[in-house]
C-alpha atoms as a PDB file:
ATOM      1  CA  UNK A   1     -85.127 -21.013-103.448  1.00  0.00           C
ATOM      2  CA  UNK A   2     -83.563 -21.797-106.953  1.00  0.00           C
ATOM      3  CA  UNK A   3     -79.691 -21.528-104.687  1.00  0.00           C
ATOM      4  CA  UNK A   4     -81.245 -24.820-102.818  1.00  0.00           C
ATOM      5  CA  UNK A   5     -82.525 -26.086-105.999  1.00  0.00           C
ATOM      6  CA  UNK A   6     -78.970 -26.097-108.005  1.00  0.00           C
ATOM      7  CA  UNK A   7     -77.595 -27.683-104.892  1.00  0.00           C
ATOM      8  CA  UNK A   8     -79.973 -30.109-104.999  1.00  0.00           C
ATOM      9  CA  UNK A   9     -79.381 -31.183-108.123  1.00  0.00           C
ATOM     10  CA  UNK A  10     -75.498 -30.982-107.676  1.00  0.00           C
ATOM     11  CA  UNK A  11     -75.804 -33.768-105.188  1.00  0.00           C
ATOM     12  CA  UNK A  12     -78.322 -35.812-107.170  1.00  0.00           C
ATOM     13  CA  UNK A  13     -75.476 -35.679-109.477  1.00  0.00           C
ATOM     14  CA  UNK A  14     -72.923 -36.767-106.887  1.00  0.00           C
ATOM     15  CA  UNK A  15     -75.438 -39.681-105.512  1.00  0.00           C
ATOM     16  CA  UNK A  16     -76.237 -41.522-108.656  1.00  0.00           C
ATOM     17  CA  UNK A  17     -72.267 -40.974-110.218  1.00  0.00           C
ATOM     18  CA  UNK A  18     -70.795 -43.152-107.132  1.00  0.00           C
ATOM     19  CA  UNK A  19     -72.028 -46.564-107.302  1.00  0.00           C
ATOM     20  CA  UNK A  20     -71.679 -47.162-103.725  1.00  0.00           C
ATOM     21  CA  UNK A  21     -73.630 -44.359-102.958  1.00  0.00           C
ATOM     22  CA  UNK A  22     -76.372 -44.836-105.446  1.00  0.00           C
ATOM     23  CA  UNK A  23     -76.551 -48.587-103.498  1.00  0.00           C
ATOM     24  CA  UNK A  24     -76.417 -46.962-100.197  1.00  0.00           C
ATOM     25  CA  UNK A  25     -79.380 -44.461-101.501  1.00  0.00           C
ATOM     26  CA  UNK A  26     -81.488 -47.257-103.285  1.00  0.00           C
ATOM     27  CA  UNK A  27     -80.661 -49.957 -99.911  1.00  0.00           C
ATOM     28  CA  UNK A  28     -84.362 -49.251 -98.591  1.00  0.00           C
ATOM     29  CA  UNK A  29     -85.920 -50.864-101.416  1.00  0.00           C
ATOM     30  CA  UNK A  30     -83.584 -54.371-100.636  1.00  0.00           C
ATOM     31  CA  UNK A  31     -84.397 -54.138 -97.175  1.00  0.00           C
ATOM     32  CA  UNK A  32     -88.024 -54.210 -98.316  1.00  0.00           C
ATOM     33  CA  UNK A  33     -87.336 -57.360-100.363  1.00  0.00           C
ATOM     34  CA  UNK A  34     -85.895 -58.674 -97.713  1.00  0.00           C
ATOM     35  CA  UNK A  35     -88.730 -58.182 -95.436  1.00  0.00           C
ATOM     36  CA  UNK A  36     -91.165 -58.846 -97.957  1.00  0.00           C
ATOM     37  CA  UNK A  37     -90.047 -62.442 -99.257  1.00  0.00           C
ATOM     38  CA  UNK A  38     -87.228 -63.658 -97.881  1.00  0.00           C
ATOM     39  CA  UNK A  39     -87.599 -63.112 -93.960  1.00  0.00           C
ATOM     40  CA  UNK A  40     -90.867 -64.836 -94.057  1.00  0.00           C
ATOM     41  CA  UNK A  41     -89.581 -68.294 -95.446  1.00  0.00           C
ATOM     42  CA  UNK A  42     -87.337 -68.244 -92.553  1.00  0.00           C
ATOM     43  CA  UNK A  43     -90.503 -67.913 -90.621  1.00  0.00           C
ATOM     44  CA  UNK A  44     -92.045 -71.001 -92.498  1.00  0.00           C
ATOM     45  CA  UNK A  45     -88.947 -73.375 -91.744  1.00  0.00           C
ATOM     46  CA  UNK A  46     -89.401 -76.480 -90.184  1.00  0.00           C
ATOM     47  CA  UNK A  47     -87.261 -75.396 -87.201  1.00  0.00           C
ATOM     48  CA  UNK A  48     -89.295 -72.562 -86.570  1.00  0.00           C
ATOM     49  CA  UNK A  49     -92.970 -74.025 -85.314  1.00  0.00           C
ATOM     50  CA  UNK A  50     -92.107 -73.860 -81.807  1.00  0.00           C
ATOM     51  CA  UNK A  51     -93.811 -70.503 -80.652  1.00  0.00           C
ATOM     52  CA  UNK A  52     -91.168 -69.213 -78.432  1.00  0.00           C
ATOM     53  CA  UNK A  53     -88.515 -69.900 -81.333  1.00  0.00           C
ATOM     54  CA  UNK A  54     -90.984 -68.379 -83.623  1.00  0.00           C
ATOM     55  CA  UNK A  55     -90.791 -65.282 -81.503  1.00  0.00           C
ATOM     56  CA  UNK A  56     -87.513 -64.606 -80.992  1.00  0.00           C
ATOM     57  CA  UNK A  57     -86.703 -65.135 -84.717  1.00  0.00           C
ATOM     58  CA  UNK A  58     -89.269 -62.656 -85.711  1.00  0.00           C
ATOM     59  CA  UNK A  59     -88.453 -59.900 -83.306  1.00  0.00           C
ATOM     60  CA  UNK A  60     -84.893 -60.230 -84.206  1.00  0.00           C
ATOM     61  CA  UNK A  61     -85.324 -59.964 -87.660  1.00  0.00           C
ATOM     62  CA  UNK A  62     -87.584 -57.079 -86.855  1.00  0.00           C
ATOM     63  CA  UNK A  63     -84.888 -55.021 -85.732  1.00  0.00           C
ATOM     64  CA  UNK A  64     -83.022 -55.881 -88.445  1.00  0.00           C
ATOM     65  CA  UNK A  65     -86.005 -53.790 -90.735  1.00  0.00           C
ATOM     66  CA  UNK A  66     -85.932 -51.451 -87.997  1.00  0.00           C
ATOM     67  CA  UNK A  67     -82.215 -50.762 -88.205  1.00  0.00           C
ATOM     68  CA  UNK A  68     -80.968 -51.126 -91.229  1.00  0.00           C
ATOM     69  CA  UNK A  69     -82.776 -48.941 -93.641  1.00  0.00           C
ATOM     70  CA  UNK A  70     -81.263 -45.925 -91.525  1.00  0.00           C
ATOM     71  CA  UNK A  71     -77.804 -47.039 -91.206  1.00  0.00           C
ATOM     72  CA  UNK A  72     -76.890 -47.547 -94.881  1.00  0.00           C
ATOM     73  CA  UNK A  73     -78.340 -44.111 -95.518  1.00  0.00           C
ATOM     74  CA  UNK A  74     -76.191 -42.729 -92.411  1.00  0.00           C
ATOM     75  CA  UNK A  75     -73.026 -44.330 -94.072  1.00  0.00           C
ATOM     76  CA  UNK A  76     -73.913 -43.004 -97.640  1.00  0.00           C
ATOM     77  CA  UNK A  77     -74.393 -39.612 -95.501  1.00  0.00           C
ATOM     78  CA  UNK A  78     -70.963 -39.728 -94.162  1.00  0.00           C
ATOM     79  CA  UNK A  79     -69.170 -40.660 -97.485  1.00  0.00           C
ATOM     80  CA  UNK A  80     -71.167 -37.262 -99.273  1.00  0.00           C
ATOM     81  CA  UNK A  81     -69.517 -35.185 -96.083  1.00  0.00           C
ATOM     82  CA  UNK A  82     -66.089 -36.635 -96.348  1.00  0.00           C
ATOM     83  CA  UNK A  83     -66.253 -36.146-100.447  1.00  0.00           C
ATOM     84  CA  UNK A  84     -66.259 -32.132 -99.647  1.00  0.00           C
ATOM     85  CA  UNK A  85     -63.208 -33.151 -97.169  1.00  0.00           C
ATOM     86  CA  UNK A  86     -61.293 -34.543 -99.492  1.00  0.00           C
ATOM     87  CA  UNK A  87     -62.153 -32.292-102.243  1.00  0.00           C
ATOM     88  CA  UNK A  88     -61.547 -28.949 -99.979  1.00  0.00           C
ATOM     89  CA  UNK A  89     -64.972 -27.278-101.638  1.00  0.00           C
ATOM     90  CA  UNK A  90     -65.985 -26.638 -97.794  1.00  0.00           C
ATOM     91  CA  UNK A  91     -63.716 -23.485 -98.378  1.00  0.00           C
ATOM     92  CA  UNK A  92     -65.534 -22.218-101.395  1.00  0.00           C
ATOM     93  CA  UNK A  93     -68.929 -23.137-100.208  1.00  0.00           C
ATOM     94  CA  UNK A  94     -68.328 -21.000 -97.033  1.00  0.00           C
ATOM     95  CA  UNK A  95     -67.834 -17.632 -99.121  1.00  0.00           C
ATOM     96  CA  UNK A  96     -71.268 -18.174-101.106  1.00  0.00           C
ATOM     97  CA  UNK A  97     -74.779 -16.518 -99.888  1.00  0.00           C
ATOM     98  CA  UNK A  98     -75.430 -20.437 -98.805  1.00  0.00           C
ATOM     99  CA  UNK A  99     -72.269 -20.451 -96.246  1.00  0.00           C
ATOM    100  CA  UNK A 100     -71.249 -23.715 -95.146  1.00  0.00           C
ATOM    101  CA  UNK A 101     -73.548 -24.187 -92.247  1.00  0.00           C
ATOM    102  CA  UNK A 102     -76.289 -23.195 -94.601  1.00  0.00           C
ATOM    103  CA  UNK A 103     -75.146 -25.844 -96.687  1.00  0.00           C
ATOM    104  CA  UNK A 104     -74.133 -28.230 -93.732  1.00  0.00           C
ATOM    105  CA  UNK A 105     -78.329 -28.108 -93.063  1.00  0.00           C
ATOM    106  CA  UNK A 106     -79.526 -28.309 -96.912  1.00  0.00           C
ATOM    107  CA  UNK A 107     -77.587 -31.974 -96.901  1.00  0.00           C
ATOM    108  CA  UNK A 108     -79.013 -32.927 -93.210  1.00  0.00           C
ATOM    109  CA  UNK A 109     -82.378 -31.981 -94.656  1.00  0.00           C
ATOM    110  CA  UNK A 110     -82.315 -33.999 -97.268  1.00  0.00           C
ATOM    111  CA  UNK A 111     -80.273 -36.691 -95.931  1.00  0.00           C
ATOM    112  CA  UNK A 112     -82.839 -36.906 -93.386  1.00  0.00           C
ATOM    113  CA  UNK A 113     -86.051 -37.119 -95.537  1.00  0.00           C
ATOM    114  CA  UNK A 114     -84.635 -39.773 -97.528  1.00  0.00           C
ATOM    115  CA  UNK A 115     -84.267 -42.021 -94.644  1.00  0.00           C
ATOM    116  CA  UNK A 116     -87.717 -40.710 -93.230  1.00  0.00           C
ATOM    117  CA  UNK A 117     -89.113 -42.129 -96.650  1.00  0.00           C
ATOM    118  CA  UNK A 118     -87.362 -45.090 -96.807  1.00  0.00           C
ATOM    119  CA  UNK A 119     -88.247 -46.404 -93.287  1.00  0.00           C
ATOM    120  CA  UNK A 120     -91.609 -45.627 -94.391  1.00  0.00           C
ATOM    121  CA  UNK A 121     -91.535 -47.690 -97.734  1.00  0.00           C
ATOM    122  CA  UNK A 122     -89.705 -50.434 -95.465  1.00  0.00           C
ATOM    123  CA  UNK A 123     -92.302 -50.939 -93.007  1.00  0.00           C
ATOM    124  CA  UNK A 124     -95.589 -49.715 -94.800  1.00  0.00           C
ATOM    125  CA  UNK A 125     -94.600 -52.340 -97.828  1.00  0.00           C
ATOM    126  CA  UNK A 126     -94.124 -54.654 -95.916  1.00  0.00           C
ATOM    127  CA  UNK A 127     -97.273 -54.111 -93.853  1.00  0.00           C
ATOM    128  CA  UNK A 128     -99.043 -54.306 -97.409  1.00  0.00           C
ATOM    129  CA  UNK A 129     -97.262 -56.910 -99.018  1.00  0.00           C
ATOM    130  CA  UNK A 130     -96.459 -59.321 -96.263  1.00  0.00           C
ATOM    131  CA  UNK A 131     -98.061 -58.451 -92.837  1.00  0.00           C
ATOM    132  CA  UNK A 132    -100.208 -61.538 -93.098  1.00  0.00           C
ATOM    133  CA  UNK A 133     -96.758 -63.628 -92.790  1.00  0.00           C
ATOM    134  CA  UNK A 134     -95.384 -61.999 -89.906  1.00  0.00           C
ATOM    135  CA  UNK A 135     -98.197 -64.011 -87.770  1.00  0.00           C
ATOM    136  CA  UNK A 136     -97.879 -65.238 -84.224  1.00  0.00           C
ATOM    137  CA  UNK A 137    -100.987 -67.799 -82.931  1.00  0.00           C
ATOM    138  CA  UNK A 138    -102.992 -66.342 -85.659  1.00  0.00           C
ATOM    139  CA  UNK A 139    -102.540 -62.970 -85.140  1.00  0.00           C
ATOM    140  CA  UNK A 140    -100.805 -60.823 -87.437  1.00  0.00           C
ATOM    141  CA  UNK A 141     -98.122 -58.141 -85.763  1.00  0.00           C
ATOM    142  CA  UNK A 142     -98.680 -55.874 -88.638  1.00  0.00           C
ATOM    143  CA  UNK A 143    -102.105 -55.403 -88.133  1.00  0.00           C
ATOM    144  CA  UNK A 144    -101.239 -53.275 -84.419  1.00  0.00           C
ATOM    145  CA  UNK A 145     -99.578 -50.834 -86.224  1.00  0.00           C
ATOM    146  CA  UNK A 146    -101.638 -48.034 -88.776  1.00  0.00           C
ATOM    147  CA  UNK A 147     -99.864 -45.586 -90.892  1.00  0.00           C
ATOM    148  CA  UNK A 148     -99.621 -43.114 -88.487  1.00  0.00           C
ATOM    149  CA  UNK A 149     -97.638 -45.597 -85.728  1.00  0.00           C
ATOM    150  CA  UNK A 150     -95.170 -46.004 -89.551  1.00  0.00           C
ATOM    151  CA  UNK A 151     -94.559 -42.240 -90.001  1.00  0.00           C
ATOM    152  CA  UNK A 152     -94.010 -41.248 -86.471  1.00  0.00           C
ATOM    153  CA  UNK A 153     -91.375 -43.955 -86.084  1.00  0.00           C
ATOM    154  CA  UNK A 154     -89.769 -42.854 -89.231  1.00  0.00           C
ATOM    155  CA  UNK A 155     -89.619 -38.874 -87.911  1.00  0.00           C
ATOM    156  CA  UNK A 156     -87.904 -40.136 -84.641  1.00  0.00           C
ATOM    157  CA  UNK A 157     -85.535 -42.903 -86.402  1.00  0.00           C
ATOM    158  CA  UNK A 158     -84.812 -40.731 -89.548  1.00  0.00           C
ATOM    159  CA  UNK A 159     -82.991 -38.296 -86.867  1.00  0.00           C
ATOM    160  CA  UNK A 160     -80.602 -41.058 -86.071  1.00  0.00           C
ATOM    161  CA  UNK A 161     -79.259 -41.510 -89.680  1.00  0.00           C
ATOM    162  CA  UNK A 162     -78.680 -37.591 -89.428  1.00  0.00           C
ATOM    163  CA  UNK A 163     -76.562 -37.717 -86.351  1.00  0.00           C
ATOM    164  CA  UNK A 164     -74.571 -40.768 -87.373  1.00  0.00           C
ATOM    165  CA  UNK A 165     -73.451 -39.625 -90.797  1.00  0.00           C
ATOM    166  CA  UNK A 166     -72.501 -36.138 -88.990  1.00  0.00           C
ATOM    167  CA  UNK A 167     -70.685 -37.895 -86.406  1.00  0.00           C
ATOM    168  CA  UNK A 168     -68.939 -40.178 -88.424  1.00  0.00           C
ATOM    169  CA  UNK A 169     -68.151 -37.169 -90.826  1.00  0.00           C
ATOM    170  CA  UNK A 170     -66.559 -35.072 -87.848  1.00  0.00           C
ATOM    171  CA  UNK A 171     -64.016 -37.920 -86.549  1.00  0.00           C
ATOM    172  CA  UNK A 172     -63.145 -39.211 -90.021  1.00  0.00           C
ATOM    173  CA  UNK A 173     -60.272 -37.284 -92.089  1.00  0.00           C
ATOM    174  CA  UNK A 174     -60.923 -38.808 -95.182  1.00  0.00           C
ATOM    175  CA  UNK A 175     -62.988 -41.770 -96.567  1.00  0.00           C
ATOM    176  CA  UNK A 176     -60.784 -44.473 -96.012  1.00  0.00           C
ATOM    177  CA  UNK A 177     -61.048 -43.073 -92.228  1.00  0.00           C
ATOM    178  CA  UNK A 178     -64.903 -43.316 -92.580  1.00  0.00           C
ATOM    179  CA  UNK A 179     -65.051 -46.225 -94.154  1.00  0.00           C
ATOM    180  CA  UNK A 180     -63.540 -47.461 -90.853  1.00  0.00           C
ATOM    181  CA  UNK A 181     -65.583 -45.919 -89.195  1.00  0.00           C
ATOM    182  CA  UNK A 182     -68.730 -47.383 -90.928  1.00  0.00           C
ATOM    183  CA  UNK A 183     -67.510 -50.530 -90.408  1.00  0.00           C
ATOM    184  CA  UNK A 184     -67.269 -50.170 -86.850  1.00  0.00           C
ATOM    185  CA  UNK A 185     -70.357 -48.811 -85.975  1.00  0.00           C
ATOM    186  CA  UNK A 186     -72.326 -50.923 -87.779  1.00  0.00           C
ATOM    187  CA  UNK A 187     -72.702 -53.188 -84.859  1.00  0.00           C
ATOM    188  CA  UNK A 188     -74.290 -49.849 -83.419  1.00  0.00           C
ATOM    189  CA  UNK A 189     -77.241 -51.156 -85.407  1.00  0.00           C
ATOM    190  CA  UNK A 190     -77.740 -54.276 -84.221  1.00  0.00           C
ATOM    191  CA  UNK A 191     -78.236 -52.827 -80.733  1.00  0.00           C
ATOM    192  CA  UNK A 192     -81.369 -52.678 -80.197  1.00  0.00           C
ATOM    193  CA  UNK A 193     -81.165 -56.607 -81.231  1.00  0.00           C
ATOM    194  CA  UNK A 194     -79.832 -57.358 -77.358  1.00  0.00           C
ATOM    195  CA  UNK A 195     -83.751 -56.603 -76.578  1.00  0.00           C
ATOM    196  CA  UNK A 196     -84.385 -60.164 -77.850  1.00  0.00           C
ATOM    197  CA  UNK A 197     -82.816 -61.353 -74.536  1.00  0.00           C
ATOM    198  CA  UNK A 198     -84.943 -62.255 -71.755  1.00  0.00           C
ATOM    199  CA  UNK A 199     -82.725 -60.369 -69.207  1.00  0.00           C
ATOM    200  CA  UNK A 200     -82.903 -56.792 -71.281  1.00  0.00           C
ATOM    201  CA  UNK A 201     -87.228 -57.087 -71.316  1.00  0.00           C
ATOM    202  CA  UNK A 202     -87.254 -55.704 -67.775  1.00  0.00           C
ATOM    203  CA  UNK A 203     -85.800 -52.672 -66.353  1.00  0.00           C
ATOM    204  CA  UNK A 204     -82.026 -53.077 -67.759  1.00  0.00           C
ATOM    205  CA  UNK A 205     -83.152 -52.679 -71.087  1.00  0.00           C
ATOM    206  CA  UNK A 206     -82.674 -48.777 -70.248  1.00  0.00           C
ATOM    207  CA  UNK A 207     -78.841 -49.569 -70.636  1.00  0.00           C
ATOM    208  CA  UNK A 208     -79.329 -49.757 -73.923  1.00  0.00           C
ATOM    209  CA  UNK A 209     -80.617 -46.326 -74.205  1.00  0.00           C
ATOM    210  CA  UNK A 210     -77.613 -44.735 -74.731  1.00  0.00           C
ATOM    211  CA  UNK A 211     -77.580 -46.048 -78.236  1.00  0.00           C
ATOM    212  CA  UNK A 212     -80.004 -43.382 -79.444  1.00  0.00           C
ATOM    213  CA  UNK A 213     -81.454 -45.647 -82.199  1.00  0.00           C
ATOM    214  CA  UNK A 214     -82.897 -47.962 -79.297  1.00  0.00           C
ATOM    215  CA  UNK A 215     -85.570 -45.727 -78.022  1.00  0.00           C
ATOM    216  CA  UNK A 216     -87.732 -45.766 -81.647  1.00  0.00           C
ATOM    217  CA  UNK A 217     -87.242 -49.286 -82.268  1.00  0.00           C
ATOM    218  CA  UNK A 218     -87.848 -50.037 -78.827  1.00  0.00           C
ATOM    219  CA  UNK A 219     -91.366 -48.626 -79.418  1.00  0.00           C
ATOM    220  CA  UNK A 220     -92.054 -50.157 -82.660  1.00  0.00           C
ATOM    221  CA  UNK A 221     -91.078 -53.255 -81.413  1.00  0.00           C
ATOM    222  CA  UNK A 222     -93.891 -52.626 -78.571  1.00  0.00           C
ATOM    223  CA  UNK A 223     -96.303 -51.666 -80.291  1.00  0.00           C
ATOM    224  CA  UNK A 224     -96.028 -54.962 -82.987  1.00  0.00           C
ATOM    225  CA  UNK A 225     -95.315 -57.187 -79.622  1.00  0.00           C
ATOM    226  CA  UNK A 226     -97.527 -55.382 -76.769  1.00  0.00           C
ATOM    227  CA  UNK A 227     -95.820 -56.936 -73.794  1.00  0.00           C
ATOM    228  CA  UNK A 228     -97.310 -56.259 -70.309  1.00  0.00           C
ATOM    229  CA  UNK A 229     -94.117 -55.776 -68.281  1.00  0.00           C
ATOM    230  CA  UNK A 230     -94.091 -52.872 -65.606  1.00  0.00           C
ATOM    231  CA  UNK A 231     -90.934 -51.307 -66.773  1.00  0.00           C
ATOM    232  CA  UNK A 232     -92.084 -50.646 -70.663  1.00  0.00           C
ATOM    233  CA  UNK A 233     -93.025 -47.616 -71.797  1.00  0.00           C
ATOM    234  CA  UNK A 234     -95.672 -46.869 -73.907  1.00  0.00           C
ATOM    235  CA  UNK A 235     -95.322 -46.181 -77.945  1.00  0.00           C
ATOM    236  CA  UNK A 236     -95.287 -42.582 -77.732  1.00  0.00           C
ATOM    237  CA  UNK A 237     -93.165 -42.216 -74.417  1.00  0.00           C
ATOM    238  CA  UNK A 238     -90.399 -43.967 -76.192  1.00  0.00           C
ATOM    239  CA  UNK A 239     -90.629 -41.840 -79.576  1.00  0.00           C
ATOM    240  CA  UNK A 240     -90.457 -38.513 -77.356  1.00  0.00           C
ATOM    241  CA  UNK A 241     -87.774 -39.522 -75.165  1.00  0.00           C
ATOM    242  CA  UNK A 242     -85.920 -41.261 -78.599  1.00  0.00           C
ATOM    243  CA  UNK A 243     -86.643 -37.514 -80.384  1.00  0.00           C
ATOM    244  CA  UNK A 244     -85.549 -35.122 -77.627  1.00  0.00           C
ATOM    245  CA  UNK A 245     -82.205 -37.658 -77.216  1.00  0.00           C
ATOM    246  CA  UNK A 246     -81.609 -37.579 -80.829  1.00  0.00           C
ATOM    247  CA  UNK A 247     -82.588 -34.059 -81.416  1.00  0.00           C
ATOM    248  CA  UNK A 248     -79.623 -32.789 -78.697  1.00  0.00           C
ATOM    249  CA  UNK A 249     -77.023 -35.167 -80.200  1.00  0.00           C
ATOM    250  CA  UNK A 250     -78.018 -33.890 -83.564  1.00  0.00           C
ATOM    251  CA  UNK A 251     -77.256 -30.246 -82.479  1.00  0.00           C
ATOM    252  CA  UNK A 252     -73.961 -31.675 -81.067  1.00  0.00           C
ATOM    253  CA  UNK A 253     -73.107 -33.141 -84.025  1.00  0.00           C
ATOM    254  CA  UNK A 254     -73.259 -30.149 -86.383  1.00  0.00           C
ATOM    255  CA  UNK A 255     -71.363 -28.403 -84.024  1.00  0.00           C
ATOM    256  CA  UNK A 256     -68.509 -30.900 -83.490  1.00  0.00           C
ATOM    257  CA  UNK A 257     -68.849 -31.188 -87.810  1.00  0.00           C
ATOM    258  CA  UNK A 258     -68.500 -27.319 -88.082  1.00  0.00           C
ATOM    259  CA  UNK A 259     -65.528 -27.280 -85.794  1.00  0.00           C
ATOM    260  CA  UNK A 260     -63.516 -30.147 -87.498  1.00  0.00           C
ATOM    261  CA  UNK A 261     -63.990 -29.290 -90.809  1.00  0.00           C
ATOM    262  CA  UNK A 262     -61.073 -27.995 -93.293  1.00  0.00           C
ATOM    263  CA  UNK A 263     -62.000 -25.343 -94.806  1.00  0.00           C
END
């Protein structure tokens, strides 16, 4: 226990030393400004009283709360793996009682309760501190969802941050390579936003599932916006589906990491 406790503290160290990851790490809390105060103005606007208009505006920036929270923690997840890359302390770590798949899992663990947490603060502060505003024809979306709707959609959607910043880790050589990366798949998280459109509430929104963050948000978003349409799911059958899709990329993941890595 006190070999997981010195590594713990080796990469709080490493977190809150690099600017850009203490942002990534601490991006949770903005998203929950964000959702707290500054989404709902745009809710308030003038332009905005239209119902349908309403609608689509709030389910896309939904998503956005949805999506976000995980991604920046992915990307702060890749530039931790790269760091041992570049640094070649892969090698060492693989010779020490931890071994480097031991310590491939302690970071994944981690990695992955963060973002469980922080998609919890995201949507459970925002529940508490502006669920009222989030209102469609009097009826506020936060009020279909409980805390136990919040932590199950964190479990499933904390899995996707895992297998993102492994992923990214494996095909990147170096951080200037993930950094790329990063970049590129960031439209990976505004996916799920394609649901907005009229043509993807039916059936064809299951083309979206390959993007494995679709399936949790997918449910969320049902769940704050029950929509009778034969072709939905219903909350949980998109969470189990979204973990047992996650859960096998994960395991592919730390296998392709393993694999690729220098040590």
């Amino acid at each position: 226990m006190s070999k997981y406790l010195s590594l713990l503290r080796y990469e709080s160290k490493t977190i809150v030393r690099d600017p850009m990851n203490l942002y990534m790490c601490l991006f949770p809390i903005v998203m929950l400004f964000l959702a707290s105060f500054v989404f709902p103005l745009i809710f308030e606007s003038a332009d905005l009283l239209q119902e349908t208009m309403l609608k689509a505006a709030m389910l896309l920036l939904l998503v956005v709360i949805l999506a976000f929270g995980s991604f920046f923690l992915a990307a702060m997840a890749t530039f931790l793996l790269l760091e041992q890359k570049d640094e070649h302390t892969l090698h060492t770590i693989a010779v020490t009682p931890v071994g480097a798949g031991g310590y491939l899992r302690f970071k994944m663990a981690y990695i992955y309760v963060m973002s469980v947490l922080g998609n919890t603060v995201i949507l459970l502060g925002t529940k508490l501190l502006a669920g009222h505003r989030y209102t469609i024809l009097g009826t506020s979306l936060f009020d279909q969802i409980d805390v136990l709707h919040i932590v199950s959609f964190s479990l499933v959607n904390g899995l996707f941050t895992v297998v993102l910043g492994l992923l990214q880790g494996a095909l990147a050589k170096n951080k200037v390579e993930g950094f790329a990366y990063i970049k590129g798949t960031g439209m990976l998280a505004l996916v799920p936003a394609l649901m907005v459109l009229e043509s993807f509430q039916g059936g064809l929104q299951y083309v979206l599932g390959i993007f494995p963050n679709f399936w949790a948000i997918k449910g969320m978003l049902i769940q704050l916006m029950p929509v009778e349409l034969g072709a939905n799911l219903s909350y949980p059958g998109y969470l189990l589906i979204g973990a047992i899709y996650n859960a096998a990329l994960l395991a592919a993941a730390y296998s392709m990491f393993l694999k690729k890595a220098q040590y």
